[in-house]
N, C-alpha and C. Protein backbone atom coordinates (compact mmCIF):
# COMPACT_ATOMS: atom_id res chain seq x y z
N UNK A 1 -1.13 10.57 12.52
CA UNK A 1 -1.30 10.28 11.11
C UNK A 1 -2.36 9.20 10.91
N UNK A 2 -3.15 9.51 9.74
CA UNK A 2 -3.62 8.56 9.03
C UNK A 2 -3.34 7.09 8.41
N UNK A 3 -3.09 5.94 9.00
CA UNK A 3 -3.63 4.71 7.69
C UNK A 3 -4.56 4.09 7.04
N UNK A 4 -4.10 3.74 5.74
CA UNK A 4 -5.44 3.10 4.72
C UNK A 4 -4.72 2.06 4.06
N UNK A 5 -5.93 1.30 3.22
CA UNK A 5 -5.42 0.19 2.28
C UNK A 5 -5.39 0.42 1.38
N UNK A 6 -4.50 -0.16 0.26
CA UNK A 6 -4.43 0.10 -0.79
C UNK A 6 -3.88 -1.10 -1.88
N UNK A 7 -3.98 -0.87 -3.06
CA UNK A 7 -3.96 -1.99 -3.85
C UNK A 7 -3.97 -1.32 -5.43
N UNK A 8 -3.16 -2.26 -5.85
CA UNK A 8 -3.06 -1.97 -7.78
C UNK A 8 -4.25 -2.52 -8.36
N UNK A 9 -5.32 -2.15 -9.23
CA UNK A 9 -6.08 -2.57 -9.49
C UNK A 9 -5.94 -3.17 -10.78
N UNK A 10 -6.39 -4.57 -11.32
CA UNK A 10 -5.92 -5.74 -12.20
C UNK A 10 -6.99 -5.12 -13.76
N UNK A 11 -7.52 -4.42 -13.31
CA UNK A 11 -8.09 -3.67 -14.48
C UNK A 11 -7.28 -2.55 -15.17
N UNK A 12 -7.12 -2.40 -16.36
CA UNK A 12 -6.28 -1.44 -16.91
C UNK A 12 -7.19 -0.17 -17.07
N UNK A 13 -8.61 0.02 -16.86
CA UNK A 13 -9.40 0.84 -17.07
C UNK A 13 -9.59 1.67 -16.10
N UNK A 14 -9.04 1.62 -15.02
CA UNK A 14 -8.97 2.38 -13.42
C UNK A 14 -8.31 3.51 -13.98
N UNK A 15 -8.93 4.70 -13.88
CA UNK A 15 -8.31 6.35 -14.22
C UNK A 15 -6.81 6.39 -13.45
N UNK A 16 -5.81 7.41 -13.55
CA UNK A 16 -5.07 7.86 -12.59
C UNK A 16 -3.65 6.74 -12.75
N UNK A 17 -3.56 6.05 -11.63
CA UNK A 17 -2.64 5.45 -11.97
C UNK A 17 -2.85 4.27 -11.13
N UNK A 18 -4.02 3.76 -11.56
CA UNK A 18 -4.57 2.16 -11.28
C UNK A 18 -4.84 1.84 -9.52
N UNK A 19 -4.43 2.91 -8.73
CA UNK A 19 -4.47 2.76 -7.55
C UNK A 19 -5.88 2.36 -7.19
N UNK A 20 -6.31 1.71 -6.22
CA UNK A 20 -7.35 1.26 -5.30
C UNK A 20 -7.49 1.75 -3.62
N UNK A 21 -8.37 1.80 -3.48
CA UNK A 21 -8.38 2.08 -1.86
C UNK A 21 -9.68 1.14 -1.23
N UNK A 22 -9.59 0.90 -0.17
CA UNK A 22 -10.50 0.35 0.71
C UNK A 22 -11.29 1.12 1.41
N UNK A 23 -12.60 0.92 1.19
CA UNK A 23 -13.90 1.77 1.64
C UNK A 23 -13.99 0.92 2.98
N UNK A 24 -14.81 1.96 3.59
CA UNK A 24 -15.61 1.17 5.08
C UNK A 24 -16.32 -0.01 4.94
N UNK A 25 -17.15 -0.08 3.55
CA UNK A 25 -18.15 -1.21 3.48
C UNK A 25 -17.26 -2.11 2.76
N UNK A 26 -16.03 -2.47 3.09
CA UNK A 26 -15.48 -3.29 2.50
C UNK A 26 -15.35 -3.90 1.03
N UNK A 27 -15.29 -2.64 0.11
CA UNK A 27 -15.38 -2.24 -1.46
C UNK A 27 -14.26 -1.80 -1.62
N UNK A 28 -13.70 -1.54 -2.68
CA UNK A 28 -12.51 -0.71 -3.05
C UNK A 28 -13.15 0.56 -3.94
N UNK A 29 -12.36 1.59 -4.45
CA UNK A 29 -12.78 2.33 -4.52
C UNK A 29 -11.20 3.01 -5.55
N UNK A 30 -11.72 3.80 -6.14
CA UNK A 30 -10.32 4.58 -6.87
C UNK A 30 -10.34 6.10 -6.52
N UNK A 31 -11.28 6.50 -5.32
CA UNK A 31 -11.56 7.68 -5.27
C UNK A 31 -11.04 7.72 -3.94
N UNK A 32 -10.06 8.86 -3.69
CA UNK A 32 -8.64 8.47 -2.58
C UNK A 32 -9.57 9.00 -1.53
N UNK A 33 -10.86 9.96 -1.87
CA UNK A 33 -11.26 10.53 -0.87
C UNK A 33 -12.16 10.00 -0.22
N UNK A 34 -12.28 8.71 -0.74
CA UNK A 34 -13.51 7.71 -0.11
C UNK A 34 -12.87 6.32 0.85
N UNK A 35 -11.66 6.62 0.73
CA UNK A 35 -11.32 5.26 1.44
C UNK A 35 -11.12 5.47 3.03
N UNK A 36 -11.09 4.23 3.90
CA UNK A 36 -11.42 4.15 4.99
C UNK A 36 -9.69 4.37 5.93
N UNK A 37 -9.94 5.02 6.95
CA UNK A 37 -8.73 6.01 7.39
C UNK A 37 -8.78 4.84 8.59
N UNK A 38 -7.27 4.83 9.04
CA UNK A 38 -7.53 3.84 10.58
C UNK A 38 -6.01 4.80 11.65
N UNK A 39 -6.55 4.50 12.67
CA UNK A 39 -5.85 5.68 13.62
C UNK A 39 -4.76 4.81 13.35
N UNK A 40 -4.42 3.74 13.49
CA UNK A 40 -2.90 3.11 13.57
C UNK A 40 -2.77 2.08 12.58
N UNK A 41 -1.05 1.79 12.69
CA UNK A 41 -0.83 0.88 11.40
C UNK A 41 -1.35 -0.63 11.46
N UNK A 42 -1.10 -0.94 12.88
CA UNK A 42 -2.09 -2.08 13.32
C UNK A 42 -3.02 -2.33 12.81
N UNK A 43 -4.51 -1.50 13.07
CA UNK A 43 -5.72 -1.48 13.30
C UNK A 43 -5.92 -1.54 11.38
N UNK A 44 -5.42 -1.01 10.51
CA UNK A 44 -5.01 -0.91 8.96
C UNK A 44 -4.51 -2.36 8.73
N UNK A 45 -3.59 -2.79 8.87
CA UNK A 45 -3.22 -4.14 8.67
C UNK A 45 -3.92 -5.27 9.09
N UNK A 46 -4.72 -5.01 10.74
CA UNK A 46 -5.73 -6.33 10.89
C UNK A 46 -6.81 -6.44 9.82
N UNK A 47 -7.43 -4.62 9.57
CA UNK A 47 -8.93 -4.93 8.50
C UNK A 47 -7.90 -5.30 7.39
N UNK A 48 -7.11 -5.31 6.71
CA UNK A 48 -7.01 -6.08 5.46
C UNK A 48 -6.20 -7.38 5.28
N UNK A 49 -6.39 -8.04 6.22
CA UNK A 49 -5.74 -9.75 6.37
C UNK A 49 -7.39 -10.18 6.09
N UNK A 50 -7.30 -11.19 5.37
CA UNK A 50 -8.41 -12.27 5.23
C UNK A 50 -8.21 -13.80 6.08
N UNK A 51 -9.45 -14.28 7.01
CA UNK A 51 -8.98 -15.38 7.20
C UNK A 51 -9.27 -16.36 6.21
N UNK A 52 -7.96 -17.03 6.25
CA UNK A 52 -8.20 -18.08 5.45
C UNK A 52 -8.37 -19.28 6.19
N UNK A 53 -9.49 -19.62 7.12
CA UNK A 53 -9.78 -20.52 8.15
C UNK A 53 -8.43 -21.10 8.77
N UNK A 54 -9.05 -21.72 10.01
CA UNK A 54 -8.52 -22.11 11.30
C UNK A 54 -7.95 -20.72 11.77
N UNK A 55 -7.84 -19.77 11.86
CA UNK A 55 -7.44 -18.81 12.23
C UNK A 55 -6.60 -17.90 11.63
N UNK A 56 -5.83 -18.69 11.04
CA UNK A 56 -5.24 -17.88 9.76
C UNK A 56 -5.25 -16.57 9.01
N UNK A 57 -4.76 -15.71 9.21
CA UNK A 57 -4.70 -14.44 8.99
C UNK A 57 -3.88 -14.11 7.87
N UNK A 58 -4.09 -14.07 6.87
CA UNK A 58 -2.94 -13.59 5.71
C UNK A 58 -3.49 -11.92 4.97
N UNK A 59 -2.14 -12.01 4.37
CA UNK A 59 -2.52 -10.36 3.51
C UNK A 59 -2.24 -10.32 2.43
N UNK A 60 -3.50 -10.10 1.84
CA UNK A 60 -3.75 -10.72 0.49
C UNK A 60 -2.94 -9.96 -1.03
N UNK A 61 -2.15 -11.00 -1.81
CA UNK A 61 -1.45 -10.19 -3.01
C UNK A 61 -1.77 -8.95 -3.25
N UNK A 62 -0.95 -7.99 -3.22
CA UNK A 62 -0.83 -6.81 -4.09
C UNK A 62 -1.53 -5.44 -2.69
N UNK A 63 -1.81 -6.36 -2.20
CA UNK A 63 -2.40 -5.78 -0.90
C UNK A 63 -1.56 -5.15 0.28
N UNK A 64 -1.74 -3.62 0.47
CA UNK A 64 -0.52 -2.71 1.59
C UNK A 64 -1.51 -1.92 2.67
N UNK A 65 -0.45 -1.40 3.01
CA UNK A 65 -0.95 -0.35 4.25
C UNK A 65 -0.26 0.59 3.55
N UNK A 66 -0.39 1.73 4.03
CA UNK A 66 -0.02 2.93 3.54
C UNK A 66 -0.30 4.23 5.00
N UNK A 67 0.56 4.94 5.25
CA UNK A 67 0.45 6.58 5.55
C UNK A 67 0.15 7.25 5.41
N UNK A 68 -0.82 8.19 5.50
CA UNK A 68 -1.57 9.22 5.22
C UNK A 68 -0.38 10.25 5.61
């Protein structure tokens, strides 16, 4: 199976039902068919932690992994 990121988008103007996805170039995107696929749930959860220095790894509000 497939994982991706995903996120509610804070704009009410997002078509569909406000969903977001994470592109390769590190954009979001509302177009499900553009977002970036990761072989495991791991490898999905490391690209969407931000460091927040010293090493710090967090995952940012509103911010998931998801199953393909």
């Amino acid at each position: 199976m497939a994982w991706y990121i995903k996120k509610t988008s804070l704009m009410s103007g997002v078509p569909v039902d406000g969903t977001m996805y994470k592109t390769a170039d590190g954009h979001w995107t509302n177009v499900y068919e553009n977002r970036q696929s990761f072989d495991t749930e791991e490898l999905a959860t490391a690209a969407a932690k931000l460091d927040r220095g010293n090493g710090v790894l967090l995952m940012p509000n509103g911010v998931s992994v998801a199953e393909d």
